[in-house]
PDB file of N, CA and C in Angstrom:
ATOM      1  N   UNK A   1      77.129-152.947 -26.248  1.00  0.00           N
ATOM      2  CA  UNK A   1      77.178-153.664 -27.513  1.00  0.00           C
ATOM      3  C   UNK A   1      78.275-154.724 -27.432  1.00  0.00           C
ATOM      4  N   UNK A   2      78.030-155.916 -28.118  1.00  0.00           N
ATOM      5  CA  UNK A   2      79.155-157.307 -27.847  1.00  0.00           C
ATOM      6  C   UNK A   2      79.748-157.014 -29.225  1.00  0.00           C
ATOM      7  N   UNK A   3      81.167-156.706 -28.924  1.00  0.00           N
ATOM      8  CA  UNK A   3      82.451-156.753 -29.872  1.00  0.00           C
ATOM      9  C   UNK A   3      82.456-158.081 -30.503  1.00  0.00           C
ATOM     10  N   UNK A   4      82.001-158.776 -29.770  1.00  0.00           N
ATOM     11  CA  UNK A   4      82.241-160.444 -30.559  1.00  0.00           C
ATOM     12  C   UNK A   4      81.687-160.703 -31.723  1.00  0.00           C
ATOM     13  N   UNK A   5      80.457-160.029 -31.898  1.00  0.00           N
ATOM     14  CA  UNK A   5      79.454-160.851 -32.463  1.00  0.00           C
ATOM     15  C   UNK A   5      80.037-160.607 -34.231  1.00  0.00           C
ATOM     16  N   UNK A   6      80.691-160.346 -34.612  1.00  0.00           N
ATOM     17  CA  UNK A   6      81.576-160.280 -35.718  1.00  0.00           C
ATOM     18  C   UNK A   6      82.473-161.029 -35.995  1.00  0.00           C
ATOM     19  N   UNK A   7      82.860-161.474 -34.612  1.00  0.00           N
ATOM     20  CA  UNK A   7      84.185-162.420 -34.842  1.00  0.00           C
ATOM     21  C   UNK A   7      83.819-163.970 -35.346  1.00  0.00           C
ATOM     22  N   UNK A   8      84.526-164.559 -35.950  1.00  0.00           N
ATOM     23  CA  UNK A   8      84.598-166.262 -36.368  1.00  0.00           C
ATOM     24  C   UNK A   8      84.547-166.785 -34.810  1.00  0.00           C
ATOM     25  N   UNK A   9      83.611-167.919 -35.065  1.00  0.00           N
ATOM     26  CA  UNK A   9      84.202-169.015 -34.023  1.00  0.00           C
ATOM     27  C   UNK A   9      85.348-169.507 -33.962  1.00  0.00           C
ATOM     28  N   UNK A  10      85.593-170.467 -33.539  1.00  0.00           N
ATOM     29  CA  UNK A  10      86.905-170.875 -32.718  1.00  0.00           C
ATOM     30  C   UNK A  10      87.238-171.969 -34.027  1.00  0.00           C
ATOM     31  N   UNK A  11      86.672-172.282 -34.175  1.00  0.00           N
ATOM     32  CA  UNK A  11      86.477-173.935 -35.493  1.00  0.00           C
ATOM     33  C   UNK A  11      87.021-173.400 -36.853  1.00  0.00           C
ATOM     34  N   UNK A  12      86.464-171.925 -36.966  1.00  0.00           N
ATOM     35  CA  UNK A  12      87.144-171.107 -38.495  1.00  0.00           C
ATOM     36  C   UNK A  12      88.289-171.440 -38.482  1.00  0.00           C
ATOM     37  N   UNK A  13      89.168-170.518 -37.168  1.00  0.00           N
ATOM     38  CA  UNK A  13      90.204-169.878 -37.324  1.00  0.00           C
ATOM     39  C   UNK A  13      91.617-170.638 -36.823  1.00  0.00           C
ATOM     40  N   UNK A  14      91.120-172.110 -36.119  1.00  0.00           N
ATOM     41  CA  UNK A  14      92.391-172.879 -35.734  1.00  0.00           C
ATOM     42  C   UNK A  14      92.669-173.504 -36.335  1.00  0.00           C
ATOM     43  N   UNK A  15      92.566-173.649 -37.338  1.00  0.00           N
ATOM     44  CA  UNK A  15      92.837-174.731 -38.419  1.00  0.00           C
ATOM     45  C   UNK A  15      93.136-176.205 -38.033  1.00  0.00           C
ATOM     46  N   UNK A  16      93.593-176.935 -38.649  1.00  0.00           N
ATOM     47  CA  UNK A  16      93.633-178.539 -38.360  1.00  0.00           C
ATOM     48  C   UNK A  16      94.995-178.925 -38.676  1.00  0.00           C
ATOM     49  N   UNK A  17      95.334-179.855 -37.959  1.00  0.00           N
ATOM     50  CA  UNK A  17      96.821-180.572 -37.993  1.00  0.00           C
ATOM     51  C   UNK A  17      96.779-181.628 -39.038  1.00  0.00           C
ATOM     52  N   UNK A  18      98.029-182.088 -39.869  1.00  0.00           N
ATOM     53  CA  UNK A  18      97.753-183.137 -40.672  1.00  0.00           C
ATOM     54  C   UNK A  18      97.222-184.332 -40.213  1.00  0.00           C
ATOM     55  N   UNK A  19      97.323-184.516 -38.989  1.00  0.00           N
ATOM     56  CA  UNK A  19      96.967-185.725 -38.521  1.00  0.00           C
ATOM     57  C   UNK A  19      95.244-185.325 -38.554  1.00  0.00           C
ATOM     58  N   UNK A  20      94.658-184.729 -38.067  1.00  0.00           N
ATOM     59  CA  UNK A  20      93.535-184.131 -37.931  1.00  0.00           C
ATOM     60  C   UNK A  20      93.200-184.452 -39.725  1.00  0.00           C
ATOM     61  N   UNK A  21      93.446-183.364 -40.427  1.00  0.00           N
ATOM     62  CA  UNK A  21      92.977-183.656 -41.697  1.00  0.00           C
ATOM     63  C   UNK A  21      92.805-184.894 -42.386  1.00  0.00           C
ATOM     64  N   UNK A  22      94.157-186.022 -41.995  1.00  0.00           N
ATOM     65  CA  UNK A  22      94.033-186.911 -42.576  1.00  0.00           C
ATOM     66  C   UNK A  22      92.564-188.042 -41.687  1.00  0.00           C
ATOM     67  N   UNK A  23      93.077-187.943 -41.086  1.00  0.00           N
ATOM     68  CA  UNK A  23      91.300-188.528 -40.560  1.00  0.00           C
ATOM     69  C   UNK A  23      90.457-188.023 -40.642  1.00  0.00           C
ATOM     70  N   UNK A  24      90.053-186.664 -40.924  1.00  0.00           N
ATOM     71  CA  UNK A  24      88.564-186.480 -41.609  1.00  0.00           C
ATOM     72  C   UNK A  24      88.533-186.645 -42.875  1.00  0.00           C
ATOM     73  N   UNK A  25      89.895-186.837 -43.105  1.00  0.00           N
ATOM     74  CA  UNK A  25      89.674-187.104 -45.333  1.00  0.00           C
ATOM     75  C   UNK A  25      89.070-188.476 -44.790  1.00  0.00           C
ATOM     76  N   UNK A  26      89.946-189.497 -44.298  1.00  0.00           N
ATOM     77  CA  UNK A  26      89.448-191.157 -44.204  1.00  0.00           C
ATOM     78  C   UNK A  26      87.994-191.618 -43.983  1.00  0.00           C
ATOM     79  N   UNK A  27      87.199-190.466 -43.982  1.00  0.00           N
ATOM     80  CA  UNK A  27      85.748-190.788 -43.580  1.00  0.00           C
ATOM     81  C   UNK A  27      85.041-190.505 -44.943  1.00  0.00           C
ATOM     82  N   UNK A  28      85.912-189.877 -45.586  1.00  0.00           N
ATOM     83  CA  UNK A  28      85.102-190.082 -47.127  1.00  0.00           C
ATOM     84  C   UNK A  28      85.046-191.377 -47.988  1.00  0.00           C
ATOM     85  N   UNK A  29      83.976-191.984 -48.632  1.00  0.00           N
ATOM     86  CA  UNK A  29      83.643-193.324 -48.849  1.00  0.00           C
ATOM     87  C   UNK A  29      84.510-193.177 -50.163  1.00  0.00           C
ATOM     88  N   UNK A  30      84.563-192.146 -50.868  1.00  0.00           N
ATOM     89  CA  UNK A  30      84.874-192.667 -52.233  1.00  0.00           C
ATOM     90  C   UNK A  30      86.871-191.630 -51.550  1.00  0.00           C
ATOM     91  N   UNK A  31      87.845-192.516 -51.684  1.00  0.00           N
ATOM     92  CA  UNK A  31      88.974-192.230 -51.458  1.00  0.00           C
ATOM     93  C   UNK A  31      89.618-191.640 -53.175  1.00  0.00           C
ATOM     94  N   UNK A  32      89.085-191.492 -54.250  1.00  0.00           N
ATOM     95  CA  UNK A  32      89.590-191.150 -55.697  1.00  0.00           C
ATOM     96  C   UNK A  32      89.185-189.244 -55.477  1.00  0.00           C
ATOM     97  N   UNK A  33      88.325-189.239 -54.581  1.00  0.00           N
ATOM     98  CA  UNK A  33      87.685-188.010 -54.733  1.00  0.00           C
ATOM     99  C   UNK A  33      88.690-186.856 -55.103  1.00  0.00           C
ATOM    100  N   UNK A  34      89.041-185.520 -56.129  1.00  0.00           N
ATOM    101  CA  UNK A  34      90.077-184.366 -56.303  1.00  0.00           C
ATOM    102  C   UNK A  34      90.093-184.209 -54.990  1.00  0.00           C
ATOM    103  N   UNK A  35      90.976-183.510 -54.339  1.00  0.00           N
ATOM    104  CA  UNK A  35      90.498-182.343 -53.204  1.00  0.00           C
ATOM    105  C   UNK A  35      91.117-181.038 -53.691  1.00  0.00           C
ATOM    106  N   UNK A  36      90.235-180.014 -53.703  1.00  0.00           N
ATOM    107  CA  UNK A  36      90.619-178.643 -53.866  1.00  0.00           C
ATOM    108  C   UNK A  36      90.137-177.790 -52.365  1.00  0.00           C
ATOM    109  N   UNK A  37      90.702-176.641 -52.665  1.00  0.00           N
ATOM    110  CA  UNK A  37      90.412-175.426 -51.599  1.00  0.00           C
ATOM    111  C   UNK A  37      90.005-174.055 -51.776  1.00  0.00           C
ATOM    112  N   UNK A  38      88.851-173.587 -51.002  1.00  0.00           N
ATOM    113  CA  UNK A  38      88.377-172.565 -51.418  1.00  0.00           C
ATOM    114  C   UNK A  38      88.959-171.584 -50.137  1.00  0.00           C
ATOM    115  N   UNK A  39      88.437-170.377 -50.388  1.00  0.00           N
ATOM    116  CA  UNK A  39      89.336-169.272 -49.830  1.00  0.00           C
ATOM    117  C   UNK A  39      88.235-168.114 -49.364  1.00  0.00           C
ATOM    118  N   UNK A  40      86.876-168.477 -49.773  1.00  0.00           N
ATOM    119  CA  UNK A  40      85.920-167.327 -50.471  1.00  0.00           C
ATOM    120  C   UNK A  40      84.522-167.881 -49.927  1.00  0.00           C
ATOM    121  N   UNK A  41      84.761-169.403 -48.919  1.00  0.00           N
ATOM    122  CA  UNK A  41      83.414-169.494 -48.352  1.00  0.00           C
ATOM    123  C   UNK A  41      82.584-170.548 -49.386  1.00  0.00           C
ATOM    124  N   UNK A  42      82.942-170.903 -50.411  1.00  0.00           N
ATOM    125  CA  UNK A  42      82.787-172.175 -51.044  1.00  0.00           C
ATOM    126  C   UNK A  42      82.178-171.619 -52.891  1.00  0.00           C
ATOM    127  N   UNK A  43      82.436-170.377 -52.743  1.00  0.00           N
ATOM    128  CA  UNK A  43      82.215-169.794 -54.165  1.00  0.00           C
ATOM    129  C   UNK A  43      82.656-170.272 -55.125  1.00  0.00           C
ATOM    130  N   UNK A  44      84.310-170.492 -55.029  1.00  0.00           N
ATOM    131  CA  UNK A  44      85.401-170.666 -55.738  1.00  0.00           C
ATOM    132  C   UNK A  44      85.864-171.841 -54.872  1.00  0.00           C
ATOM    133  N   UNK A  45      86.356-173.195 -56.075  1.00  0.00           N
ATOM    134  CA  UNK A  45      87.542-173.897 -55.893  1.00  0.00           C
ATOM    135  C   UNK A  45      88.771-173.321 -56.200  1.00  0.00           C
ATOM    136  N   UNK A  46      90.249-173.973 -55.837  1.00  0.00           N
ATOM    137  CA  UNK A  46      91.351-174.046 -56.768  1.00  0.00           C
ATOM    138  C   UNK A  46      92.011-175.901 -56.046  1.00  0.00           C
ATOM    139  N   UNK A  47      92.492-175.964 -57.032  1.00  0.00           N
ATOM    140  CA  UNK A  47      93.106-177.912 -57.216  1.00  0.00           C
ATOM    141  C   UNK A  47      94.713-177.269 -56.346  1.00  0.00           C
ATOM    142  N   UNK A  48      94.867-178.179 -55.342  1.00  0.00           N
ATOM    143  CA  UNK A  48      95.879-178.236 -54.527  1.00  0.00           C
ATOM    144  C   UNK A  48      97.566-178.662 -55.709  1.00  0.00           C
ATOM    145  N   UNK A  49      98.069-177.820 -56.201  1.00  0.00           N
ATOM    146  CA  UNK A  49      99.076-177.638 -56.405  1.00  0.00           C
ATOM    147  C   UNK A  49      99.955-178.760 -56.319  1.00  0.00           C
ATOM    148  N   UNK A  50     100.762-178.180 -54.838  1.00  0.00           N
ATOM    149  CA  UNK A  50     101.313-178.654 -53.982  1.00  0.00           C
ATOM    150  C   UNK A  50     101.569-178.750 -52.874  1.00  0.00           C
ATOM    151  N   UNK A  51     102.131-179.965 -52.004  1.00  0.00           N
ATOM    152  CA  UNK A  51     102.139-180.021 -50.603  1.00  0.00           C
ATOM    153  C   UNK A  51     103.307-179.639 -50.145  1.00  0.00           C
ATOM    154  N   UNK A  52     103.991-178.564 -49.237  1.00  0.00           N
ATOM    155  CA  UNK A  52     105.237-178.867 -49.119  1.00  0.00           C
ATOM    156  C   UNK A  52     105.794-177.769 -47.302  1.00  0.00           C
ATOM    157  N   UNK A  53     106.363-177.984 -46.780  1.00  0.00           N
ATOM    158  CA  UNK A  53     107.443-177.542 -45.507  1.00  0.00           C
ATOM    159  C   UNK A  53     107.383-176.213 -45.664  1.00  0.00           C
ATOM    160  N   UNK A  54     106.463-175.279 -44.901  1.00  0.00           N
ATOM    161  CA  UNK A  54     106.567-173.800 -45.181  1.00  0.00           C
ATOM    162  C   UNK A  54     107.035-173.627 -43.441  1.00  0.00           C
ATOM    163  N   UNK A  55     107.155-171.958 -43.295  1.00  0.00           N
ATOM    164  CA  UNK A  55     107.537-171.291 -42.034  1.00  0.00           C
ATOM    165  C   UNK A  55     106.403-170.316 -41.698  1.00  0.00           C
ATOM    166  N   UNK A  56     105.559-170.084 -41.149  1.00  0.00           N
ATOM    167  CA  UNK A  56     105.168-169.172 -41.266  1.00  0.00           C
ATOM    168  C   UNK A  56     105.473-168.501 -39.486  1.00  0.00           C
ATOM    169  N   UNK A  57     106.244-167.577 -39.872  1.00  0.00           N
ATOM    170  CA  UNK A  57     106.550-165.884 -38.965  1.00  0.00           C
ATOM    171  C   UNK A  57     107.155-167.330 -37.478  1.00  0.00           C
ATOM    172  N   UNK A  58     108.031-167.528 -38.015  1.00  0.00           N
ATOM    173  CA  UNK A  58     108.965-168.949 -36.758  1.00  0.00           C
ATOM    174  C   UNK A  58     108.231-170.030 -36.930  1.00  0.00           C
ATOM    175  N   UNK A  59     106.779-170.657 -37.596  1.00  0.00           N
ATOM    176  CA  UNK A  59     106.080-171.832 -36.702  1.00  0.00           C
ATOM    177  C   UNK A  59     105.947-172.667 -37.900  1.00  0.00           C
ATOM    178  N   UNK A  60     106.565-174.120 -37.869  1.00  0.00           N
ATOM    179  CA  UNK A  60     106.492-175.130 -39.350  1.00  0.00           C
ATOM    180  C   UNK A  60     104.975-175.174 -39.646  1.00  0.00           C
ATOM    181  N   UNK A  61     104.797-174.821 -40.522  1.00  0.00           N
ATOM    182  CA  UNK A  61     103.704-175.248 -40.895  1.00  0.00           C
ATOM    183  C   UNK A  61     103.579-176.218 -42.464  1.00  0.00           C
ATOM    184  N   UNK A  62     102.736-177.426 -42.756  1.00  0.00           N
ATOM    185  CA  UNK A  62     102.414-177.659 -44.273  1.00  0.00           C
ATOM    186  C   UNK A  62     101.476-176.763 -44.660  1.00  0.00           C
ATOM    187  N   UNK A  63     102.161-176.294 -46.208  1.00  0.00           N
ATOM    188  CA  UNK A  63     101.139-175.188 -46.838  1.00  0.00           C
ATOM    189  C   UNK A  63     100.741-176.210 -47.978  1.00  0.00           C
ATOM    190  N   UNK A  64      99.590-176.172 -48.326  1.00  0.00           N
ATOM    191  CA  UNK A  64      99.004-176.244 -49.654  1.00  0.00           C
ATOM    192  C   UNK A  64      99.037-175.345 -50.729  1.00  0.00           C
ATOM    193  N   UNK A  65      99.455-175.220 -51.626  1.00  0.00           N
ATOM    194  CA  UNK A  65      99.522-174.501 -52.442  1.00  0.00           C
ATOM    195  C   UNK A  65      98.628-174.723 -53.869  1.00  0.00           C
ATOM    196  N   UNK A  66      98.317-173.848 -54.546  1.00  0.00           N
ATOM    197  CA  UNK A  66      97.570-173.481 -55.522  1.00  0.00           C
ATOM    198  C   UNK A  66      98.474-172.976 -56.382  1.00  0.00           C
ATOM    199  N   UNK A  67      98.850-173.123 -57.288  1.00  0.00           N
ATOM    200  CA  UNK A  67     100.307-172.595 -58.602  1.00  0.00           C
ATOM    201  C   UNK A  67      99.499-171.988 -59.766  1.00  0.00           C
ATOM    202  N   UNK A  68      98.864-171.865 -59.787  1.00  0.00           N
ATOM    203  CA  UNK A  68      97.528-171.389 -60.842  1.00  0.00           C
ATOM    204  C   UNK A  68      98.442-170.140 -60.880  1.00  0.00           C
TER     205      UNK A  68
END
């Protein structure tokens, strides 16, 4: 039996660099567009909070936040 076949691809789980993000936002025609984030597979939005300098476990990361 393949242990894998449960697991996420590779594309889920590495997430994207700001530089990365900001060029796939730039391909959207209408630049006014909200951006929110879902958590749940596209069930649920929430409106990006804030942007700001997190740590996560030693490694800088930008977190988005949701303040809801």
């Amino acid at each position: 039996m393949n242990d894998k076949v449960n697991e996420n691809p590779e594309w889920v789980t590495r997430g994207k660099t700001i530089k990365q993000l900001i060029k796939e936002l730039q391909t959207f025609e209408n630049q006014d567009l909200e951006v929110k984030v879902s958590t749940d597979g596209g069930e649920t939005f929430k409106c990006i909070s804030l942007v700001g300098k997190h740590n996560d476990n030693g490694t800088p990361i930008c977190g988005l936040e949701n303040c809801e």
